[in-house]
N, C-alpha and C. Protein backbone atom coordinates (compact mmCIF):
# COMPACT_ATOMS: atom_id res chain seq x y z
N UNK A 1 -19.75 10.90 -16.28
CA UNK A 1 -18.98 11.11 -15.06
C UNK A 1 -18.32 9.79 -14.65
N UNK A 2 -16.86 9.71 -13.90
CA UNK A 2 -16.41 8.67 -14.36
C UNK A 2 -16.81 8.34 -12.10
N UNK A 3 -17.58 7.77 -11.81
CA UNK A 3 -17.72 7.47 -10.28
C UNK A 3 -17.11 6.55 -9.79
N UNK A 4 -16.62 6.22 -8.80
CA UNK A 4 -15.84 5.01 -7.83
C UNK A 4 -16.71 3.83 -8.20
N UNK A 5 -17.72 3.53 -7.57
CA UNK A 5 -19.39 2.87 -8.09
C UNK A 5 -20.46 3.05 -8.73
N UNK A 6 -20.67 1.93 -9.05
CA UNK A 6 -22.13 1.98 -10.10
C UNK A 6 -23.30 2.37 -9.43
N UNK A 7 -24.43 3.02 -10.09
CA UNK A 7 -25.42 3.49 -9.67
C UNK A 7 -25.55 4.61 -8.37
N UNK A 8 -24.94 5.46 -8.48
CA UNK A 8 -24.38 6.75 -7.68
C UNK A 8 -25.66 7.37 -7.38
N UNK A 9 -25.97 8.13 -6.41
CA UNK A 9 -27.28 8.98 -5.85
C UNK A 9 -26.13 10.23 -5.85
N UNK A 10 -27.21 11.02 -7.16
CA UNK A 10 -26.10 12.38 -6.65
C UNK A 10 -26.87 13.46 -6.82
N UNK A 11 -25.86 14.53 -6.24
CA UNK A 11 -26.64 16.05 -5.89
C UNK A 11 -25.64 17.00 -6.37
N UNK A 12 -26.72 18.06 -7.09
CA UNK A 12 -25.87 19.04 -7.94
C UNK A 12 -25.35 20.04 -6.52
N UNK A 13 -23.96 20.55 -6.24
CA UNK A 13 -24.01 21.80 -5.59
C UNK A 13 -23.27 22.92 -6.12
N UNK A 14 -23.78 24.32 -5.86
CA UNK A 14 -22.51 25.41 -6.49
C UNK A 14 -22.15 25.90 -5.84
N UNK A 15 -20.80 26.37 -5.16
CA UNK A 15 -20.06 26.73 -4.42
C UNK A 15 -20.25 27.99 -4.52
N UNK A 16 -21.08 28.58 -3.04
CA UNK A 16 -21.57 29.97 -3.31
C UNK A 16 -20.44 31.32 -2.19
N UNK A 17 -20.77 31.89 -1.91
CA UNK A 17 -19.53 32.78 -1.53
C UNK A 17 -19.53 32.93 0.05
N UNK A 18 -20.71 32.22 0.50
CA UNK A 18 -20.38 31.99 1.98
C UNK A 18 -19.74 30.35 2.29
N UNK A 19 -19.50 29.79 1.45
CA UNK A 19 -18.32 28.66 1.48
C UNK A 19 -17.23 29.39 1.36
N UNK A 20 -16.63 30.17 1.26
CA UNK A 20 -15.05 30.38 1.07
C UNK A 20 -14.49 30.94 2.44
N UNK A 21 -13.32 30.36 2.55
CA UNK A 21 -12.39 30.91 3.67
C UNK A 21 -11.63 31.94 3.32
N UNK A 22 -10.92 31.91 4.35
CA UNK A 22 -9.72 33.10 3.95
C UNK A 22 -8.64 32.81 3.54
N UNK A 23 -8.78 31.57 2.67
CA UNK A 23 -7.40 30.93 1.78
C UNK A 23 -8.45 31.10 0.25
N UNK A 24 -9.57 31.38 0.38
CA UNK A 24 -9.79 31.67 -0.83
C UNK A 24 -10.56 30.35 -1.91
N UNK A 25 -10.92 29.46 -1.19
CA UNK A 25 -11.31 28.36 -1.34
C UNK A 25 -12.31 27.86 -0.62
N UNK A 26 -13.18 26.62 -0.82
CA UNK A 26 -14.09 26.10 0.02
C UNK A 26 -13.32 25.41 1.41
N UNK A 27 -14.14 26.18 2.55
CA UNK A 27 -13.97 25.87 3.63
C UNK A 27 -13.88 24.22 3.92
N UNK A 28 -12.93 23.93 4.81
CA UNK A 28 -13.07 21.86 4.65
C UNK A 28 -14.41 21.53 5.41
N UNK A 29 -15.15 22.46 6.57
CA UNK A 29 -16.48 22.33 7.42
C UNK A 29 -17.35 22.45 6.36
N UNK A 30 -17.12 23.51 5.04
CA UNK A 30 -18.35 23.24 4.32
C UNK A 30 -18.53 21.39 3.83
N UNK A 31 -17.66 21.18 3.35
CA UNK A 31 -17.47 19.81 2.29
C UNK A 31 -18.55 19.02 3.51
N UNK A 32 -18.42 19.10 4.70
CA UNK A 32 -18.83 18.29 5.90
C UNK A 32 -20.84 18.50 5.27
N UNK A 33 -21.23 19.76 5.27
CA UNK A 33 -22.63 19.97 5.59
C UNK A 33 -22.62 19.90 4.46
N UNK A 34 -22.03 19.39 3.04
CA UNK A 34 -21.78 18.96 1.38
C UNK A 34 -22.54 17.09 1.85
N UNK A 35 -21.47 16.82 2.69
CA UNK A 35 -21.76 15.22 2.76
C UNK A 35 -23.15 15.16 3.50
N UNK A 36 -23.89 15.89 4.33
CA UNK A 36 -24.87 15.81 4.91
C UNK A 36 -26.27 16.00 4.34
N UNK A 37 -26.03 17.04 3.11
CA UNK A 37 -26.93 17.42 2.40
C UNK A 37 -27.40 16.05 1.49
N UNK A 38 -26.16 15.65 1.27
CA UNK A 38 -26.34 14.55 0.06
C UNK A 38 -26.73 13.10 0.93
N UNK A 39 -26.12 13.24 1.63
CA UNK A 39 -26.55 11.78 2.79
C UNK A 39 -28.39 11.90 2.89
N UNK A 40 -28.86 13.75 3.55
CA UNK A 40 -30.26 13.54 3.82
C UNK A 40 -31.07 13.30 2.72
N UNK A 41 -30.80 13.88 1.21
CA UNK A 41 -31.50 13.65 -0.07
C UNK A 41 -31.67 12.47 -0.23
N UNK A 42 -30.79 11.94 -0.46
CA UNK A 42 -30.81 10.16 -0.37
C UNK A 42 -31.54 9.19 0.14
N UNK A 43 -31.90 9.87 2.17
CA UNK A 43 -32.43 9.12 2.78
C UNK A 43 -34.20 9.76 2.22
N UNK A 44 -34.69 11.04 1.73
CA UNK A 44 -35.42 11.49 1.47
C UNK A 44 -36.23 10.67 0.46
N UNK A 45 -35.05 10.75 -0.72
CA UNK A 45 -35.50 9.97 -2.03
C UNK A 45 -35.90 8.17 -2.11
N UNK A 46 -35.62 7.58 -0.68
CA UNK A 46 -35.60 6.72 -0.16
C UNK A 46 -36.44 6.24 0.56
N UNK A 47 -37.75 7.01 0.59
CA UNK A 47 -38.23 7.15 1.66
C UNK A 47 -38.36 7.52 2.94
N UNK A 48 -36.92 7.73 3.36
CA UNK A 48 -37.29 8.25 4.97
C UNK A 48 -36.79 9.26 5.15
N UNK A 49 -37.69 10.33 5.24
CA UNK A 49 -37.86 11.75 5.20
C UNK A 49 -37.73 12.20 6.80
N UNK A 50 -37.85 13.65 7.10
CA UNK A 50 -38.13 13.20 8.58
C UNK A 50 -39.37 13.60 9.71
N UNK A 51 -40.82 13.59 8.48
CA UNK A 51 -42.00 12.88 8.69
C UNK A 51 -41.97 11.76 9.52
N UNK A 52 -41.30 11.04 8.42
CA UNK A 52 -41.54 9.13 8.71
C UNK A 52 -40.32 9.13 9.88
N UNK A 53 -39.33 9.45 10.34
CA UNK A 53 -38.06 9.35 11.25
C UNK A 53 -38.78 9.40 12.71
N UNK A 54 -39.74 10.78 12.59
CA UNK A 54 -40.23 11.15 13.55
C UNK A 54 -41.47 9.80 13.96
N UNK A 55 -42.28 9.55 12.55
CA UNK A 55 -42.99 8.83 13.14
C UNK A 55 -42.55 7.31 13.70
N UNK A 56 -41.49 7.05 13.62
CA UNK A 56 -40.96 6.01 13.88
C UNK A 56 -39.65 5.94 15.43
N UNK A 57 -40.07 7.55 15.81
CA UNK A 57 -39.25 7.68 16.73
C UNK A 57 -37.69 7.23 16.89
N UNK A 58 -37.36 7.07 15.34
CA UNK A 58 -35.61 6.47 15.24
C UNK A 58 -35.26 7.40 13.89
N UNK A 59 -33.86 7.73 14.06
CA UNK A 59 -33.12 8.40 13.48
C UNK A 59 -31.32 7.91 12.89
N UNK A 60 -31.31 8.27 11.75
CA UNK A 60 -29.53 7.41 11.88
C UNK A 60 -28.77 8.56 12.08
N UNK A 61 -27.74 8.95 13.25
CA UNK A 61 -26.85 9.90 13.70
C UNK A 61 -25.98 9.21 13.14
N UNK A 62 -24.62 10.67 12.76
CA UNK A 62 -23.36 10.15 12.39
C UNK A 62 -22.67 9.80 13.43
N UNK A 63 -21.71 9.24 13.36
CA UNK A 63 -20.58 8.56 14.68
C UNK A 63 -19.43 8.39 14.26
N UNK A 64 -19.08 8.89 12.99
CA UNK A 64 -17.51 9.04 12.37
C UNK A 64 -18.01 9.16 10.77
N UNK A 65 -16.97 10.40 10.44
CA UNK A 65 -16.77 10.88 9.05
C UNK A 65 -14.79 10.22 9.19
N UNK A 66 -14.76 9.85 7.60
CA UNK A 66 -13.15 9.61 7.32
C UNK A 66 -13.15 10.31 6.28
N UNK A 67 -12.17 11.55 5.94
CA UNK A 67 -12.80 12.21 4.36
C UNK A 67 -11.19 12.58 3.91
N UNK A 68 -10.69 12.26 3.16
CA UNK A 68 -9.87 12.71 2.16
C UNK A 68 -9.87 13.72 1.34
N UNK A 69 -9.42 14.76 1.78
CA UNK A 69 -9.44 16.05 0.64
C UNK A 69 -8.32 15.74 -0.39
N UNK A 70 -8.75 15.80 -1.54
CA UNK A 70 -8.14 15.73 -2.74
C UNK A 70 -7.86 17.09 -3.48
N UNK A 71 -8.99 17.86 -3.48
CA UNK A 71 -8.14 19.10 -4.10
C UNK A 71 -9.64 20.37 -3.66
N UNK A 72 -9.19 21.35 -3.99
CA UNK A 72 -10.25 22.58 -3.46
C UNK A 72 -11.19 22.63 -4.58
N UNK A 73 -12.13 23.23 -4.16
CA UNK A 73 -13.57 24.28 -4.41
C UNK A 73 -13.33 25.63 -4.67
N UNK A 74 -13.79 26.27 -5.72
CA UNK A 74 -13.76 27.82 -5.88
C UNK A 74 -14.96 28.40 -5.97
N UNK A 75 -15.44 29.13 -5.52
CA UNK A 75 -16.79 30.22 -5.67
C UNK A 75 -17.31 30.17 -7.26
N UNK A 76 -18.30 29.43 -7.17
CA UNK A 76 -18.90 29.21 -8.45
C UNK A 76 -19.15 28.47 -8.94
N UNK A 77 -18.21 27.46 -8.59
CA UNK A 77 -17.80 26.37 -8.77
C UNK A 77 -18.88 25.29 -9.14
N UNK A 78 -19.46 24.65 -10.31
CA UNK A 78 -20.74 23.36 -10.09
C UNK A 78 -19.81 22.08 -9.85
N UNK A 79 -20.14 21.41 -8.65
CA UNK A 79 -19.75 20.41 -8.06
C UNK A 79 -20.78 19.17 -8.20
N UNK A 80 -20.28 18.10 -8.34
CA UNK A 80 -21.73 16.83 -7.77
C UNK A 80 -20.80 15.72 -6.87
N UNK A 81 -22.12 15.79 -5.73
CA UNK A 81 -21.65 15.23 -4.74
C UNK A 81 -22.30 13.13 -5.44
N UNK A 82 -21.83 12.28 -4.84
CA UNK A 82 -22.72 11.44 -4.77
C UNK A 82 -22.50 10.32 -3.63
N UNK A 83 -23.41 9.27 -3.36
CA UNK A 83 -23.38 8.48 -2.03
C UNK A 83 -23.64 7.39 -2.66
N UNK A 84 -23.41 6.32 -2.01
CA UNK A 84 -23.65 4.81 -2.22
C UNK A 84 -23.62 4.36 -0.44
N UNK A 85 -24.57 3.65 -0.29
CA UNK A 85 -25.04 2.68 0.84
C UNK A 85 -23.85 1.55 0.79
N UNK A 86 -22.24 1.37 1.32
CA UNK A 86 -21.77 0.78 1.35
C UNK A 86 -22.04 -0.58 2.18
N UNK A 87 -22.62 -0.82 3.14
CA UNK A 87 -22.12 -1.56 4.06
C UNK A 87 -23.94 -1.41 5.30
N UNK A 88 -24.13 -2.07 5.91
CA UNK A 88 -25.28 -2.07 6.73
C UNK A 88 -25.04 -3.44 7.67
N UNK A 89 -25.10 -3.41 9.16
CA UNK A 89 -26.12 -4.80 9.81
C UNK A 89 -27.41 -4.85 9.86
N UNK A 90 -28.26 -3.89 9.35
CA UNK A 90 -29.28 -4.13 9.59
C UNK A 90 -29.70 -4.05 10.74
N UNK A 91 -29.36 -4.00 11.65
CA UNK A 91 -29.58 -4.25 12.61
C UNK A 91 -29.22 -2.18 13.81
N UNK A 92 -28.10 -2.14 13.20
CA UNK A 92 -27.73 -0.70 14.22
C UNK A 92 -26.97 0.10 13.16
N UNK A 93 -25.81 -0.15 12.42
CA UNK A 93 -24.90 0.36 11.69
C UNK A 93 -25.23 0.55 10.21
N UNK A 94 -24.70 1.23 9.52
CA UNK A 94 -24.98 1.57 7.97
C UNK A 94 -23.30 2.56 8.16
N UNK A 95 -22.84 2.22 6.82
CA UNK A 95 -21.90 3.14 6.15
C UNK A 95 -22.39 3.84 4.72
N UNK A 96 -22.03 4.64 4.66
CA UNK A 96 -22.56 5.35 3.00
C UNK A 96 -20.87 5.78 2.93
N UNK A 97 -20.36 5.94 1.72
CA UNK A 97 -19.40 6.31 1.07
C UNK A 97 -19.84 7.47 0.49
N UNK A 98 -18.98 8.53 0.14
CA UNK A 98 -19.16 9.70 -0.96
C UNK A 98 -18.20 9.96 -2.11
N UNK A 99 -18.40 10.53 -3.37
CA UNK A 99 -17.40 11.01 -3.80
C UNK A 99 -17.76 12.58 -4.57
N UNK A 100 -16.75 13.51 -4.39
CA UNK A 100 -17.33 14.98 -5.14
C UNK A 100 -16.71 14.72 -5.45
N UNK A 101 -17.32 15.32 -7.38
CA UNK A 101 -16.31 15.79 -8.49
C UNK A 101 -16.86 17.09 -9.01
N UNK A 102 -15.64 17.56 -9.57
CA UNK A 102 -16.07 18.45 -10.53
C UNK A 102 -16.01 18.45 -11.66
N UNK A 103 -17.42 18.57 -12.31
CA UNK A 103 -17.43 17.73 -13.68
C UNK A 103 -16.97 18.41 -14.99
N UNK A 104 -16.51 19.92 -14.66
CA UNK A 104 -15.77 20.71 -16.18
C UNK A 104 -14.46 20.22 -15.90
N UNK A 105 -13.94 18.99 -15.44
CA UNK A 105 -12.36 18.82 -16.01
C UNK A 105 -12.29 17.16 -15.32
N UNK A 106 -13.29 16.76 -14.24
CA UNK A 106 -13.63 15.59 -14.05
C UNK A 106 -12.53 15.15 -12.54
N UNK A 107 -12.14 16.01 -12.15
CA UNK A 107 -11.21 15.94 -10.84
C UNK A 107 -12.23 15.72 -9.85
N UNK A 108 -11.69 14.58 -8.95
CA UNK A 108 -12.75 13.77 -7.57
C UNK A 108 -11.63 14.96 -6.86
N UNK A 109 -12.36 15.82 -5.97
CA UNK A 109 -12.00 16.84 -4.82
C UNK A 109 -12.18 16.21 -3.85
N UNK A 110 -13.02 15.04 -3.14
CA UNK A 110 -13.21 14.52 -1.97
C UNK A 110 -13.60 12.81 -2.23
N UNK A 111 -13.14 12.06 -1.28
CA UNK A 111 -13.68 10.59 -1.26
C UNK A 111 -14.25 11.00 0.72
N UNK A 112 -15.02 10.29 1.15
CA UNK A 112 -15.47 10.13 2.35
C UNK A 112 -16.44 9.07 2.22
N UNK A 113 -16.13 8.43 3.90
CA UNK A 113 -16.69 7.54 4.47
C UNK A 113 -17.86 7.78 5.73
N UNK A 114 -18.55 7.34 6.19
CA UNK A 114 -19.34 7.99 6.89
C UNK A 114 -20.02 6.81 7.68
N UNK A 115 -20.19 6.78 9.16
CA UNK A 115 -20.56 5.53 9.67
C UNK A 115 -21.91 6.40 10.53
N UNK A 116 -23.06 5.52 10.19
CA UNK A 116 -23.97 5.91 11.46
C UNK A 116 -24.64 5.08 11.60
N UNK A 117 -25.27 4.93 12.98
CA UNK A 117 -25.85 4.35 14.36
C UNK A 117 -27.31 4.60 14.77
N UNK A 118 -28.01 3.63 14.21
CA UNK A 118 -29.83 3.97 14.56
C UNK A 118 -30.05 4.74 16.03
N UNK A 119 -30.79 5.57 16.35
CA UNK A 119 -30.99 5.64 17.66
C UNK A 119 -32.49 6.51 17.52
N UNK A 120 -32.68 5.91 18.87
CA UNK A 120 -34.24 6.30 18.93
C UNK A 120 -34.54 8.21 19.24
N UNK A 121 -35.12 8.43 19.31
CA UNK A 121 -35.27 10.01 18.43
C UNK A 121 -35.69 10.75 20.38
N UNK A 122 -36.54 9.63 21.13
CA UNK A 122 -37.21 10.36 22.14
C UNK A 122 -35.99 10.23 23.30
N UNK A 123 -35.05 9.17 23.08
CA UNK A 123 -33.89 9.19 24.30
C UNK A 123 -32.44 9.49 24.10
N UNK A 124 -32.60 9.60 22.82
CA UNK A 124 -30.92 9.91 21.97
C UNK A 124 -29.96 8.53 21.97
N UNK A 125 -30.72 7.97 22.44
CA UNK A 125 -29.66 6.63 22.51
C UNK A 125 -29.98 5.33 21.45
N UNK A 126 -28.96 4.38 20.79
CA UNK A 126 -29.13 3.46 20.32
C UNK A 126 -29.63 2.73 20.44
N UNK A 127 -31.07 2.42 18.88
CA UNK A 127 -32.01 1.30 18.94
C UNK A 127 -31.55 1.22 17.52
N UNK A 128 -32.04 -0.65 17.62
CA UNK A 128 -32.26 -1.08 16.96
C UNK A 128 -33.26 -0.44 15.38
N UNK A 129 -32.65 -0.60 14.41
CA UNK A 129 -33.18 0.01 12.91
C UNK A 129 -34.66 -1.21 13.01
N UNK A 130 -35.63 0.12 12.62
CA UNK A 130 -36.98 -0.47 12.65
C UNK A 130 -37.36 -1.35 11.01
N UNK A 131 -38.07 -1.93 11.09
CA UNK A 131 -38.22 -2.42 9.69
C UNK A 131 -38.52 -2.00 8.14
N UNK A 132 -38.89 -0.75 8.99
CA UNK A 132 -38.65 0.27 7.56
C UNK A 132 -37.89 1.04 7.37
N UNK A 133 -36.58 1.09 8.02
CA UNK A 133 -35.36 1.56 7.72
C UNK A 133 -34.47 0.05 7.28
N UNK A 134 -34.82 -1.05 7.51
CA UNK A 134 -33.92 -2.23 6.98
C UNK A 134 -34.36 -2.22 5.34
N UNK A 135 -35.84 -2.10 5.70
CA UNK A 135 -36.24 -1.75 3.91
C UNK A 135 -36.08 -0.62 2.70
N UNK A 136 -36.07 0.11 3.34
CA UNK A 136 -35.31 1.37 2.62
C UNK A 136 -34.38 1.64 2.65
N UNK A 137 -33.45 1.29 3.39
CA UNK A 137 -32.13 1.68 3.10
C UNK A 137 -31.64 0.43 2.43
N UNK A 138 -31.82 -0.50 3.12
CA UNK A 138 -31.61 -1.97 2.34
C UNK A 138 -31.76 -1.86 0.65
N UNK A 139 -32.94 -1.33 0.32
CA UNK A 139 -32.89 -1.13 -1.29
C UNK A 139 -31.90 -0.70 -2.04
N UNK A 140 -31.16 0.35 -1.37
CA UNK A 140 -29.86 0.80 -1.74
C UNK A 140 -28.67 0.48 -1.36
N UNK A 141 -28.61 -0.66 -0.37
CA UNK A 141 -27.49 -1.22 -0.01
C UNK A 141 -26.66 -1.98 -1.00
N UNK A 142 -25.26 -1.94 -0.98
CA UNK A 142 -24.22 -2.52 -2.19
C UNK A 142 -23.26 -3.53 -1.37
N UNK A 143 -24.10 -4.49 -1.06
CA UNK A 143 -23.30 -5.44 -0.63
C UNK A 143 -22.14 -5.99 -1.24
N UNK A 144 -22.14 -6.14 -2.47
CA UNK A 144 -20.68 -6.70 -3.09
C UNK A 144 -19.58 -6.00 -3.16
N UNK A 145 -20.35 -4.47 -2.70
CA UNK A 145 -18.62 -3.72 -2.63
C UNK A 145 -18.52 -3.09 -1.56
N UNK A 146 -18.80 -3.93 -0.24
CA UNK A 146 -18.67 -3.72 0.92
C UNK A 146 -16.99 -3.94 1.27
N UNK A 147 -16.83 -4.79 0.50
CA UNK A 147 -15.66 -5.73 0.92
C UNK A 147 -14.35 -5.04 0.73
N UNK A 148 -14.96 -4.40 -0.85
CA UNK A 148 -13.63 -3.75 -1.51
C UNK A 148 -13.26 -2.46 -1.31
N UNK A 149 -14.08 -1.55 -0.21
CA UNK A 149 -13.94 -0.55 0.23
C UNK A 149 -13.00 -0.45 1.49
């Protein structure tokens, strides 16, 4: 698979028949709960499940998607989504990037960007990322191609 970045976290999906609109194609709201699925696997496979979210009373909410549709989804369709940890302060912010392709002809259908904001789980409001979210997500962070994104 030819990916934007090296070392890709990805997730198989098949475009099943409650994705399609009435143009006959994947809905653009599905691609959205596409990037979410693959964002939570990630944070899963990563350690922070949301066991540990809860026990830590902090959570990362989204606060802006940027997504480029490149071309449609058809019912049936095997898609792979994948994410890379672009960008982090450590501190409040993290970006993850995405890209879907479809791998019987190798066409990227979506690029997206995705920004989210630690916040504590019991007030909904922004805290500071606890030290085991600097460490786990940090493991997957791609600092050198923060820049070039």
């Amino acid at each position: 698979m030819s990916w934007d970045l090296a070392n890709p976290f990805v997730i198989d999906i098949v475009v099943g028949a409650d994705d399609i609109d009435g143009l006959g194609h994947a809905n653009n709201a599905v691609y959205v709960s596409w990037l979410e699925r693959c964002a939570w696997r990630h944070s899963q496979f990563l350690g922070l499940d949301l066991s540990e979210y809860r026990r830590l009373d902090r959570a990362m909410a989204v606060v802006r998607h940027e997504i480029d549709y490149l071309a449609s989804a058809y019912e049936e369709q095997s898609l792979q989504m994948a994410t890379w940890i672009v960008e982090s302060d450590q501190r409040l912010k993290m970006d993850r990037c995405f890209q879907l392709v479809r791998p019987e002809d190798g066409v990227t259908l979506l690029r997206a960007r995705t920004t989210f904001v630690c916040i504590e789980l019991s007030s909904g409001r922004p805290k500071r990322m606890p030290p085991e979210f600097v460490e786990g997500y940090g493991r997957a962070l791609q600092p050198s191609l923060a820049a070039e994104l």
